[in-house]
C-alpha atoms as a PDB file:
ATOM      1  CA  UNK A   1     223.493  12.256 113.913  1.00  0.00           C
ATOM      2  CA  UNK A   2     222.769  15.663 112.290  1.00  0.00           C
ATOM      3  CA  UNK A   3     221.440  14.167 109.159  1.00  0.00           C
ATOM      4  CA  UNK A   4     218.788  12.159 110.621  1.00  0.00           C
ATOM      5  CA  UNK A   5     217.578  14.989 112.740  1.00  0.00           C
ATOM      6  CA  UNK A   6     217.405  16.955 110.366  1.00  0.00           C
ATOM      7  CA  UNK A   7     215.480  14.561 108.063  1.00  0.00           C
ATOM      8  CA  UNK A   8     213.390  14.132 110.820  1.00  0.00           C
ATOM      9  CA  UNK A   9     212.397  17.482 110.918  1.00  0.00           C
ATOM     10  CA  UNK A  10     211.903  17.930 107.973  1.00  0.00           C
ATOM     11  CA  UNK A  11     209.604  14.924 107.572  1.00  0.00           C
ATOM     12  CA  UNK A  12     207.528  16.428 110.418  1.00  0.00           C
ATOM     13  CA  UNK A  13     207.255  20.122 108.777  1.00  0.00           C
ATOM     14  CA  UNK A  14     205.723  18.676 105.707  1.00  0.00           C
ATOM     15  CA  UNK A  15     203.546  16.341 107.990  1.00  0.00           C
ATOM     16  CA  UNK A  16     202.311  19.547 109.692  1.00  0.00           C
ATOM     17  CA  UNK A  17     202.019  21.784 106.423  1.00  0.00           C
ATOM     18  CA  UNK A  18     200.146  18.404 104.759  1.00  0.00           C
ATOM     19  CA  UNK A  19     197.252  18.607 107.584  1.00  0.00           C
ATOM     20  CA  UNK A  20     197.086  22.436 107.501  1.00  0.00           C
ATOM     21  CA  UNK A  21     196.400  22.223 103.890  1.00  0.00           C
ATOM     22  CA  UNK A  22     194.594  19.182 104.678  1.00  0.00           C
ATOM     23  CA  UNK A  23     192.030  21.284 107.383  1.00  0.00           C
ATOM     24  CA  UNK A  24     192.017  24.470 105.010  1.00  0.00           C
ATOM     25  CA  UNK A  25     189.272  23.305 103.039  1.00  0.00           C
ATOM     26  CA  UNK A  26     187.056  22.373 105.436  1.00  0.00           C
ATOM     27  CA  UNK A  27     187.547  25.638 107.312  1.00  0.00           C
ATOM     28  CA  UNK A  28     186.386  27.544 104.305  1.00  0.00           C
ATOM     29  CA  UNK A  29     183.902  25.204 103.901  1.00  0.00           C
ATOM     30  CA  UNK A  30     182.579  25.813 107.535  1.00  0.00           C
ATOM     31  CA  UNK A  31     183.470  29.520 107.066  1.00  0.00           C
ATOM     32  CA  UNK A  32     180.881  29.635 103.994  1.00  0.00           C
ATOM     33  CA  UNK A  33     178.132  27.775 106.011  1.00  0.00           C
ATOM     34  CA  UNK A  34     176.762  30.507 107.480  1.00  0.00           C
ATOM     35  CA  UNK A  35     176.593  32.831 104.612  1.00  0.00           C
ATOM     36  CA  UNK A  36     175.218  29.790 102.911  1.00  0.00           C
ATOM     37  CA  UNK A  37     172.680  29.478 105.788  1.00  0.00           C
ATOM     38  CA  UNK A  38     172.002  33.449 105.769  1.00  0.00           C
ATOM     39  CA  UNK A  39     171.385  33.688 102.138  1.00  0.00           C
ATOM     40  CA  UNK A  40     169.089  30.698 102.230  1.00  0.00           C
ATOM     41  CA  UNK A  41     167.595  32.391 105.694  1.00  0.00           C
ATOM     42  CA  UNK A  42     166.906  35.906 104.019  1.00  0.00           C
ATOM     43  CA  UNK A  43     164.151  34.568 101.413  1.00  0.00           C
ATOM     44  CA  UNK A  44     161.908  33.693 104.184  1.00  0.00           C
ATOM     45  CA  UNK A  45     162.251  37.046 105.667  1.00  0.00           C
ATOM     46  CA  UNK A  46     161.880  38.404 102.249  1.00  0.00           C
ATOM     47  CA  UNK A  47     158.361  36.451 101.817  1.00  0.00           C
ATOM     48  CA  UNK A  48     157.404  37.285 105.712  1.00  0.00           C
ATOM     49  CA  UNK A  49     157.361  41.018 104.784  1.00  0.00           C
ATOM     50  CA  UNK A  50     155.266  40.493 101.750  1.00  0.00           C
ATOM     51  CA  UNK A  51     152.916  38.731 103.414  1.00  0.00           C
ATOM     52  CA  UNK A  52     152.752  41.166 105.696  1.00  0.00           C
ATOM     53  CA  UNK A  53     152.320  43.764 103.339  1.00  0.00           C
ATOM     54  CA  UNK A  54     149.846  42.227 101.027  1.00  0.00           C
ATOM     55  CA  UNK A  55     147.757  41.223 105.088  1.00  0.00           C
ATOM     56  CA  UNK A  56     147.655  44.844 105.595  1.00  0.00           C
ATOM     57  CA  UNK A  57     146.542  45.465 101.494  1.00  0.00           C
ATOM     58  CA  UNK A  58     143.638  43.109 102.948  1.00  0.00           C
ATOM     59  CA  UNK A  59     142.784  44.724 105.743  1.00  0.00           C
ATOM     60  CA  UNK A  60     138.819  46.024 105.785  1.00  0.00           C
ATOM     61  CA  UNK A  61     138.603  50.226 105.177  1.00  0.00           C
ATOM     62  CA  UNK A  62     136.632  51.994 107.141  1.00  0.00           C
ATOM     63  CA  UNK A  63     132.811  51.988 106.763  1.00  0.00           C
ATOM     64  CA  UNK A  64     131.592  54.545 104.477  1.00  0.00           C
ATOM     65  CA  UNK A  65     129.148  56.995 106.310  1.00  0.00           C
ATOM     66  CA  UNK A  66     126.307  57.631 103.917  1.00  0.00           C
ATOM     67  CA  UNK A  67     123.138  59.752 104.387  1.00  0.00           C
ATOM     68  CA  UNK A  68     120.799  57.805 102.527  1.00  0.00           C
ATOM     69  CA  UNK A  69     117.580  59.400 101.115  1.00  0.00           C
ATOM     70  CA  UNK A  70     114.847  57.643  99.932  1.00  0.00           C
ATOM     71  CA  UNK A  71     111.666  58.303  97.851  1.00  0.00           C
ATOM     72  CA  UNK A  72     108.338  56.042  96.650  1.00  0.00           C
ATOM     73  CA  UNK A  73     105.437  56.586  94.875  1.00  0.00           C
ATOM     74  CA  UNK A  74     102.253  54.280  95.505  1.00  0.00           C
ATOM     75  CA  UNK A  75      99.057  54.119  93.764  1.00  0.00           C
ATOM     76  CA  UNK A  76      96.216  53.035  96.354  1.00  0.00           C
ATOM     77  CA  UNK A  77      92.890  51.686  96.500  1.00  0.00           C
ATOM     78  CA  UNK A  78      92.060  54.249  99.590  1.00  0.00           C
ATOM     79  CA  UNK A  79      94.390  57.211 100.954  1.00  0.00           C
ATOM     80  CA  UNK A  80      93.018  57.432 104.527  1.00  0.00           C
ATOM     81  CA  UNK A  81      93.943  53.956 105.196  1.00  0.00           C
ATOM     82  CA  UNK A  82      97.140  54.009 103.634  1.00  0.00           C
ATOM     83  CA  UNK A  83      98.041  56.300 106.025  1.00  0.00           C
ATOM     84  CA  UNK A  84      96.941  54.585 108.985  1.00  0.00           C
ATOM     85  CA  UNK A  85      99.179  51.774 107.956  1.00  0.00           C
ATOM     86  CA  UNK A  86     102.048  54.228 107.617  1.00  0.00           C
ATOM     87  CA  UNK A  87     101.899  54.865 110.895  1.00  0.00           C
ATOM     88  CA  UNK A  88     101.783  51.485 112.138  1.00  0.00           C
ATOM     89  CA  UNK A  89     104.858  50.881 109.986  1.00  0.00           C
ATOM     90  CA  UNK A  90     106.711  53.724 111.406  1.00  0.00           C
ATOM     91  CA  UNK A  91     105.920  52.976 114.885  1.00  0.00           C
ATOM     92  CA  UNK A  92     106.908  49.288 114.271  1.00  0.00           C
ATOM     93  CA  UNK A  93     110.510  50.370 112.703  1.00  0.00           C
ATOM     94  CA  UNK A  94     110.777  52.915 115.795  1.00  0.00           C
ATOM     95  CA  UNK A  95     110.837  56.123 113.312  1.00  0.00           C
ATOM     96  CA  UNK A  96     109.480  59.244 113.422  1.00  0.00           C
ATOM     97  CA  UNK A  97     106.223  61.033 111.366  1.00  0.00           C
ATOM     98  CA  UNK A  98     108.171  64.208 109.929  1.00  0.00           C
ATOM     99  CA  UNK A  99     105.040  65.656 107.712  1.00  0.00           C
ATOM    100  CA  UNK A 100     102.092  64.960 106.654  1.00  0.00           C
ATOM    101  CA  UNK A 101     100.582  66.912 103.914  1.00  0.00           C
ATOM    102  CA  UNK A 102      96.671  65.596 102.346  1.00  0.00           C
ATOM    103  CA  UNK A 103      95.120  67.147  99.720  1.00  0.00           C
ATOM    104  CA  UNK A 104      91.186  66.150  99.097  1.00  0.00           C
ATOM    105  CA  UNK A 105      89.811  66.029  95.620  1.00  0.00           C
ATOM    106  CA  UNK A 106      88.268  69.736  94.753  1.00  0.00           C
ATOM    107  CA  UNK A 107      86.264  68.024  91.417  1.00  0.00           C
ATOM    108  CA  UNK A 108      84.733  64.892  90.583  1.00  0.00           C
ATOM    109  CA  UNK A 109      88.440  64.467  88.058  1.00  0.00           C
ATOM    110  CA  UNK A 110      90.179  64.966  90.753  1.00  0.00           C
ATOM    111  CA  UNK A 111      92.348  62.147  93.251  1.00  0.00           C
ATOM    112  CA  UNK A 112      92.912  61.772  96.735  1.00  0.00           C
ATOM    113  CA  UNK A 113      96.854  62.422  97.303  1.00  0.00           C
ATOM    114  CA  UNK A 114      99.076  62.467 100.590  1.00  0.00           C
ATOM    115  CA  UNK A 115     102.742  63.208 101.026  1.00  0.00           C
ATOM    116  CA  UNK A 116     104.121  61.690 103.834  1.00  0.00           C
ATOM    117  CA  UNK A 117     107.608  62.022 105.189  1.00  0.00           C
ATOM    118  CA  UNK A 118     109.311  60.022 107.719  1.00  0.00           C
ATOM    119  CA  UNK A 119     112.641  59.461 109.367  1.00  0.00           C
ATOM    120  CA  UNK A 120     113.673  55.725 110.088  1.00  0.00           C
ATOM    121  CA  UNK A 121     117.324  54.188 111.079  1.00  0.00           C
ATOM    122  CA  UNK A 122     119.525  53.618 108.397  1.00  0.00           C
ATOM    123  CA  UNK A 123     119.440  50.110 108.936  1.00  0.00           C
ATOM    124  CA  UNK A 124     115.786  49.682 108.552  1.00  0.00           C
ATOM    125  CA  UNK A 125     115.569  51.955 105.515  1.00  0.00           C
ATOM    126  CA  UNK A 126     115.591  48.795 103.036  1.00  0.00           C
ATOM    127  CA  UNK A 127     112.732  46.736 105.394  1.00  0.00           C
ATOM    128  CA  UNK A 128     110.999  50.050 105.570  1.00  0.00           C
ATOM    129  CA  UNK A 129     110.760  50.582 102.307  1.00  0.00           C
ATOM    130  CA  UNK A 130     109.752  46.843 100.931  1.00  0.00           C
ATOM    131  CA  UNK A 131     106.956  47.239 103.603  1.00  0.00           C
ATOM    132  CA  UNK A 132     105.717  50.783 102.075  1.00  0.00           C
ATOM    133  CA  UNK A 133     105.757  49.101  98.654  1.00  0.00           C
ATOM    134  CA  UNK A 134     102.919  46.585 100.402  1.00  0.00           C
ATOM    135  CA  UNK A 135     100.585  49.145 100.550  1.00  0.00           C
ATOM    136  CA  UNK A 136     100.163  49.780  96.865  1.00  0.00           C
ATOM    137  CA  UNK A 137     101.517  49.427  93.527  1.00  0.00           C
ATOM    138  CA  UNK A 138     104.819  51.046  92.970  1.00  0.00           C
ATOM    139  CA  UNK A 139     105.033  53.665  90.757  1.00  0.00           C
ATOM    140  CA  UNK A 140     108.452  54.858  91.311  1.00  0.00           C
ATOM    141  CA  UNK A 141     111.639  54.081  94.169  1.00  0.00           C
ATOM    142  CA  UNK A 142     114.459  55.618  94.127  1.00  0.00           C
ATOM    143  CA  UNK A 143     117.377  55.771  96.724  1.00  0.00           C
ATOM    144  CA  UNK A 144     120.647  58.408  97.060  1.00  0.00           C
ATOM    145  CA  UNK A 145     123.483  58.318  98.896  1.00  0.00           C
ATOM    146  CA  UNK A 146     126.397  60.712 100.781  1.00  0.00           C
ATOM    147  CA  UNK A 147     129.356  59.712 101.543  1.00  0.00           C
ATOM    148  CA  UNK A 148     130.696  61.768 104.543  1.00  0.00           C
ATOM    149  CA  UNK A 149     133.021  60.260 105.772  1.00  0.00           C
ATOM    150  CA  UNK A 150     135.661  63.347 104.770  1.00  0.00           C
ATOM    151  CA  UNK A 151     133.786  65.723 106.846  1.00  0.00           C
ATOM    152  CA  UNK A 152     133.183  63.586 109.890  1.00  0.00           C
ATOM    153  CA  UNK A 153     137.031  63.011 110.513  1.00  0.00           C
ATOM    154  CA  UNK A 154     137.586  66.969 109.129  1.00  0.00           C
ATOM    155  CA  UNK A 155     135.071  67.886 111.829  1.00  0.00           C
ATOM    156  CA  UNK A 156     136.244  65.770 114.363  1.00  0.00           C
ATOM    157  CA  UNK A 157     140.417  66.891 114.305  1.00  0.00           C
ATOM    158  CA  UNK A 158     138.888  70.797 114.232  1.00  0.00           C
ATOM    159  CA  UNK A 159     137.020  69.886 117.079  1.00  0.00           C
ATOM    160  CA  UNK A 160     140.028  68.337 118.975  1.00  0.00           C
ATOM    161  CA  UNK A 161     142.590  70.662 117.846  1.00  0.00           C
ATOM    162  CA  UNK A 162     140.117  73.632 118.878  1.00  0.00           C
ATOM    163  CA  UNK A 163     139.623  71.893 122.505  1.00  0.00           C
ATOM    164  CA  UNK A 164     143.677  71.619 122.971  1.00  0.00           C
ATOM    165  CA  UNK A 165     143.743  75.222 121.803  1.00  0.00           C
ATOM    166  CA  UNK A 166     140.733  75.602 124.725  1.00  0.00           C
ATOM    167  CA  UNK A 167     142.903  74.191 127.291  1.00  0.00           C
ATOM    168  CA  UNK A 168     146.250  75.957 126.679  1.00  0.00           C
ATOM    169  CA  UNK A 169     144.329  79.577 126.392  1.00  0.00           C
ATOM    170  CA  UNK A 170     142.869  78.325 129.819  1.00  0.00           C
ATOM    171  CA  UNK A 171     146.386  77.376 131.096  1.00  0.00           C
ATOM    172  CA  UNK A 172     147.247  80.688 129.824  1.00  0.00           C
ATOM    173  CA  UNK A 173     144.444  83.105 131.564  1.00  0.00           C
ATOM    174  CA  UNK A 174     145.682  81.243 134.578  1.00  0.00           C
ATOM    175  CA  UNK A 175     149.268  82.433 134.296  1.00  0.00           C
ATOM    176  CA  UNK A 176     148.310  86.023 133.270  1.00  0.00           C
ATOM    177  CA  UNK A 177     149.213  88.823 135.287  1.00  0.00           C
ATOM    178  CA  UNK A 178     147.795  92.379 134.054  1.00  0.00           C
ATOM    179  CA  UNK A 179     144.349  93.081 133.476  1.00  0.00           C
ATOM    180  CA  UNK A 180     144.751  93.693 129.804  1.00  0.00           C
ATOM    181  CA  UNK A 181     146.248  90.131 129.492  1.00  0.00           C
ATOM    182  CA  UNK A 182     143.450  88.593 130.922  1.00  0.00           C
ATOM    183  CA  UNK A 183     140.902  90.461 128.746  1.00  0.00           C
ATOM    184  CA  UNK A 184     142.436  89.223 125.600  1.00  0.00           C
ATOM    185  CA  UNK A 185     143.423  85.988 126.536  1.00  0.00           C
ATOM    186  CA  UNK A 186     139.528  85.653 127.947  1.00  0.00           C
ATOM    187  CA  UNK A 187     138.279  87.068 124.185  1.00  0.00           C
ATOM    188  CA  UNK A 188     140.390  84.053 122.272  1.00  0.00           C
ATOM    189  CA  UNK A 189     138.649  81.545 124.867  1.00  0.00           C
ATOM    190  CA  UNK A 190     135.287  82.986 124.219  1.00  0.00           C
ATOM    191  CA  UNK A 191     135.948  82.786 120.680  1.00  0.00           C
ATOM    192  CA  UNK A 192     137.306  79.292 120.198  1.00  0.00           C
ATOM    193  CA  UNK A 193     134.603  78.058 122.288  1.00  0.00           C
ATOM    194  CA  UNK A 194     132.165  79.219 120.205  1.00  0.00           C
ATOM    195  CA  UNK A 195     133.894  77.755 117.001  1.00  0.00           C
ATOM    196  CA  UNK A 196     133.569  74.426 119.139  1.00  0.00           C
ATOM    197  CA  UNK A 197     130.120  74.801 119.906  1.00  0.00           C
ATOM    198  CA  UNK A 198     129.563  75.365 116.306  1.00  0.00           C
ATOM    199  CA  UNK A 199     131.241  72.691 114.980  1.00  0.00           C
ATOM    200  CA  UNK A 200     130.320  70.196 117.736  1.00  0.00           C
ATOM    201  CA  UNK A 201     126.753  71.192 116.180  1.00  0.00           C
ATOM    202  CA  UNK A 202     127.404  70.463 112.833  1.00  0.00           C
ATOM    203  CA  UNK A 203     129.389  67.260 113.803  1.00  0.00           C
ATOM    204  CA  UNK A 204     126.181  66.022 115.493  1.00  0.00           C
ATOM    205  CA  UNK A 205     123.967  67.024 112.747  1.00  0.00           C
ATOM    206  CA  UNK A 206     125.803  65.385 110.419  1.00  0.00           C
ATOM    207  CA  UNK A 207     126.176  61.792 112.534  1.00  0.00           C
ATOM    208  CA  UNK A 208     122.491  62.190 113.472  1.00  0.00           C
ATOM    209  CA  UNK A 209     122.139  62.106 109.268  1.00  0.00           C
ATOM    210  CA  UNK A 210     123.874  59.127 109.055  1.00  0.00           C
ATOM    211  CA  UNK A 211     122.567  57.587 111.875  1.00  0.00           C
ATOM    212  CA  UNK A 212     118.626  58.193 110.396  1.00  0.00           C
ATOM    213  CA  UNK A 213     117.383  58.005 106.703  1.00  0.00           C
ATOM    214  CA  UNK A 214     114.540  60.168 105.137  1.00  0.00           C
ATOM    215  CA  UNK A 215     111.758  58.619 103.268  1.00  0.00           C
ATOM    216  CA  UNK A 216     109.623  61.067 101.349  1.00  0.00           C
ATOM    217  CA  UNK A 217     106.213  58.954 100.740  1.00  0.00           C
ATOM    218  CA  UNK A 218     103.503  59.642  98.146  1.00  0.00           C
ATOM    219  CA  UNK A 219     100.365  58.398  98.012  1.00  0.00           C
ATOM    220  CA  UNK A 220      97.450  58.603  95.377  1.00  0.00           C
ATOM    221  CA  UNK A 221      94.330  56.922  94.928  1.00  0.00           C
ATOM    222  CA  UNK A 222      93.755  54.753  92.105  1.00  0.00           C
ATOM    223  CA  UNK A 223      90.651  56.481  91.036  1.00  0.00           C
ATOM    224  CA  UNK A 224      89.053  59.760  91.322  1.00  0.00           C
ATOM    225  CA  UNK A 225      86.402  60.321  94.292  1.00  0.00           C
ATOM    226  CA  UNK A 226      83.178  61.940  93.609  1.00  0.00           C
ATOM    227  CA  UNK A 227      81.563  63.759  96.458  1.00  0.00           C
ATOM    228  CA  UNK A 228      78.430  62.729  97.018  1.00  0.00           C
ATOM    229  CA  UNK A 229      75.048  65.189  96.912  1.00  0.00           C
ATOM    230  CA  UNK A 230      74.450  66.622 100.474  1.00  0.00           C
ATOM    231  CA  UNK A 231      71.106  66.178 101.639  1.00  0.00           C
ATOM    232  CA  UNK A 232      68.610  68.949 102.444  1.00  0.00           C
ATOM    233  CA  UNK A 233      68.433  68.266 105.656  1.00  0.00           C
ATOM    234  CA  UNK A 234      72.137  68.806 105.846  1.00  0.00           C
ATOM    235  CA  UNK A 235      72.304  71.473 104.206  1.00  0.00           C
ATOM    236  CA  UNK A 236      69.487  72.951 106.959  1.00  0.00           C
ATOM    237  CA  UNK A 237      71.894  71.999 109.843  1.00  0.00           C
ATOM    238  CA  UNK A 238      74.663  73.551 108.440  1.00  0.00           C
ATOM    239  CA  UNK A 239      73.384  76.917 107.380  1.00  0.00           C
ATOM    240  CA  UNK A 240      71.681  76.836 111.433  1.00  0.00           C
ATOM    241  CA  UNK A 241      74.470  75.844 112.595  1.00  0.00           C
ATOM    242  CA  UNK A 242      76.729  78.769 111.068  1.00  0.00           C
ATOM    243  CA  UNK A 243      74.081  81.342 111.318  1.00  0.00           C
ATOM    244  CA  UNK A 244      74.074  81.015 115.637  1.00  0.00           C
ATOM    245  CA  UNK A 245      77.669  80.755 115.373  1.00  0.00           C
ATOM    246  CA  UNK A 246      77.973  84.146 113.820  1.00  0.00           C
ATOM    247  CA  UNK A 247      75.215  85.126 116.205  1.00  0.00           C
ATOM    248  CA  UNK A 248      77.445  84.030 119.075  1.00  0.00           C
ATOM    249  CA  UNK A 249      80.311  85.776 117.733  1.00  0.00           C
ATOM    250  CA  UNK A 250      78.325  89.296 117.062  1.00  0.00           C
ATOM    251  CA  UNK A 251      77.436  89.156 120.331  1.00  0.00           C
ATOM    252  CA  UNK A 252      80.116  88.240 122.469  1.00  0.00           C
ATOM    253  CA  UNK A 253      82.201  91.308 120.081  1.00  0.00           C
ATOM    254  CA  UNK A 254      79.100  93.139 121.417  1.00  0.00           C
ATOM    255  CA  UNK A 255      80.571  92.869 125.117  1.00  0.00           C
ATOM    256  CA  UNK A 256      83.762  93.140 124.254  1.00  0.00           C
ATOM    257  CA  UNK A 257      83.330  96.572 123.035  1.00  0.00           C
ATOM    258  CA  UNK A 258      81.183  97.407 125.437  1.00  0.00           C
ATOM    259  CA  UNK A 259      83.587  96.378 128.090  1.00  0.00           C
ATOM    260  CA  UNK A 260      86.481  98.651 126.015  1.00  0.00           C
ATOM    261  CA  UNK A 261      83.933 101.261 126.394  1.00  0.00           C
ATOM    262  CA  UNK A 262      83.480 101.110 130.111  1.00  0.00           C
ATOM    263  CA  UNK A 263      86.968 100.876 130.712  1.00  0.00           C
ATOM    264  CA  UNK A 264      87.717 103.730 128.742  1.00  0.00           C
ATOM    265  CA  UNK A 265      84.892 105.938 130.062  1.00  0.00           C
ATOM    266  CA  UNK A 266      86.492 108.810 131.892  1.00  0.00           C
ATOM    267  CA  UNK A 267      88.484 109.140 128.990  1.00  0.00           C
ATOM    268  CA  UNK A 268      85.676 109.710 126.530  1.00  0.00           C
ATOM    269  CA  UNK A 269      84.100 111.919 129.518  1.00  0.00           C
ATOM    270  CA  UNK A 270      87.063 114.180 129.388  1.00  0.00           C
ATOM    271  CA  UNK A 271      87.157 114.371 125.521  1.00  0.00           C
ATOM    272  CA  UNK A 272      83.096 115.440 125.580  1.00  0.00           C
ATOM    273  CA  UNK A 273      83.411 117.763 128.325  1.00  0.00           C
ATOM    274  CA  UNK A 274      86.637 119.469 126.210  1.00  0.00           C
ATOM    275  CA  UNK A 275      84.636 119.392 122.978  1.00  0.00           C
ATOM    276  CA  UNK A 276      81.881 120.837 125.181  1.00  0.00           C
ATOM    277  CA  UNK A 277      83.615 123.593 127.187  1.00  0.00           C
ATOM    278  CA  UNK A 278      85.300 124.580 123.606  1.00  0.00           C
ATOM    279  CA  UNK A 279      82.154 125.062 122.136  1.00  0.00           C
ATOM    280  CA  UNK A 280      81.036 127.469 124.804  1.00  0.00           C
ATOM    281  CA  UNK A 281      84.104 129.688 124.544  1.00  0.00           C
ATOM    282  CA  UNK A 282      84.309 129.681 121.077  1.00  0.00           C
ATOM    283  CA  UNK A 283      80.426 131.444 121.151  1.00  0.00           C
ATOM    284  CA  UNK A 284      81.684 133.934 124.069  1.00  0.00           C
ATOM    285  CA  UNK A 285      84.682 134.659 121.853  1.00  0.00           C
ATOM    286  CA  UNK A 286      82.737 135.645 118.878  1.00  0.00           C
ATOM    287  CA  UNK A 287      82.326 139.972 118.483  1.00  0.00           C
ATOM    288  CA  UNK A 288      78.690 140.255 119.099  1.00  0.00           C
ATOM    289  CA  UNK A 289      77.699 142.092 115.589  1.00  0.00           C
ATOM    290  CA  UNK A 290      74.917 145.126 116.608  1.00  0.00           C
ATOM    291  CA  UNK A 291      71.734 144.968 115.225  1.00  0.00           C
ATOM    292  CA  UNK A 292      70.062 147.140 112.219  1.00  0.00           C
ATOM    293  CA  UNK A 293      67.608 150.018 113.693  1.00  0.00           C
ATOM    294  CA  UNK A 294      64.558 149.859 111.704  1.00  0.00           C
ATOM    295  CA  UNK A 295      63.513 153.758 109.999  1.00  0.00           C
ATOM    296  CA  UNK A 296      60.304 155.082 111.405  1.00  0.00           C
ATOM    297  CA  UNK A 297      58.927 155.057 107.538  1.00  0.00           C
ATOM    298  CA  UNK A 298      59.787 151.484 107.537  1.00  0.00           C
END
């Protein structure tokens, strides 16, 4: 009876150590899935940051801020209304007439020139400039640019870093207690609010520069102008019309001094009637000098 049980369990150990190494496999097996799955998981998370990174590679910079300057040269058939149409042309691209500077011909070799300079938004500067060119031939364009940019955002962290400074020297002068205190603390305030005010200037120069563009326009006439002869008749009206103009003017200087005069009167009355009283005591002073007796055989 031993025997058999003992075969018997034997028979059943090796069943049960069969179908343990039976299951091992597939344990490992299912034991390597998921490092399977994570290693074929981490490539896509791999490729999602790269993506990522080249998406932000991609992404727009900032708009340059440029202070654009422009300058054309036009040769025209007449000056005068060349510049009439300038100024339909800036008040049609809402700009503004900065100069104007005309220079007529002295001598029949002589041209008719203008400089004009104007101030138009950037974004018009190009339509500006192609309806300037309409006026005349070209005879030079050129365009330069700033970038900025740098001293914007310099201009603007001074300026914020300056107001935070304003703040905690106010916070500050709050707190103080002695006079003294409050007298310094109040000289740093005034100072750093004049650095703000300065630079808040210059800030708003500069974005005022960017926001606007210069056009420096010149204009000369295709051919020289000759002055033609005055008549006499002219010439009469003129010289008639300056000479009672100087007339006018003599005599109206006329009044005005006498005016001065009659203002001034007593004054002048006082200085005669010194020079006069003077006079008389300078004679009284004077040694009267005795005079020669004539000789009886003279």
């Amino acid at each position: 009876m031993n025997k058999p049980t003992v075969f018997i369990s034997l028979l059943l150990g090796g069943c049960i150590l069969s179908s343990c190494a039976a299951y091992a496999p597939s344990d490992s097996s299912n034991s390597t899935l998921p490092q399977n799955q994570a290693r074929e998981a981490a490539p896509p998370v791999a490729a999602d940051i790269t993506q990522q990174q080249a998406e932000a590679a991609q992404v727009p910079r900032t708009r340059p801020q440029l202070i654009k300057k422009a300058a054309i040269s036009l040769i025209v058939n007449a000056v005068d209304k060349s510049i009439d149409a300038v100024s339909q042309i800036i008040n049609k691209q809402q700009g503004d007439l900065i100069s104007l500077r005309e220079q007529q011909p002295t001598n029949d070799d002589a041209r008719h020139t203008a400089s004009v300079t104007l101030r138009i938004p950037q974004n018009l500067l190009e339509p500006t400039l192609d309806e300037l060119a309409k006026l005349g031939t070209v005879k030079s364009r050129n365009i330069t640019a700033e970038d900025v940019g740098n001293q914007l955002v310099d201009f603007q962290a001074r300026l914020n870093n300056l107001r935070k400074t304003e703040a905690n020297l106010q916070k500050i002068m709050d707190r103080a207690g002695s006079v003294r205190d409050v007298l310094s603390v109040a000289q740093e305030l005034s100072n750093t609010r004049q650095s703000i005010e300065q630079i808040d200037a210059q800030l708003k120069s500069l974005q005022n520069q960017v926001a606007y563009s210069t056009i420096t326009l010149s204009l000369e006439a295709a051919v020289s102008s000759t002055s033609p002869q005055r008549g006499v008749d002219s010439q009469i009206q003129e010289t008639w019309n300056n000479s009672t103009s100087s007339f006018g003017r003599f005599t109206v200087g006329l009044m005005k001094l006498g005016i001065w005069l009659l203002v001034y009167s007593p004054y002048l009355l006082l200085l005669i009637a010194g020079a006069y009283g003077f006079n008389r005591w300078w004679r009284h002073a004077q040694p009267v000098r005795p005079t020669p007796e004539l000789n009886d055989g003279e």
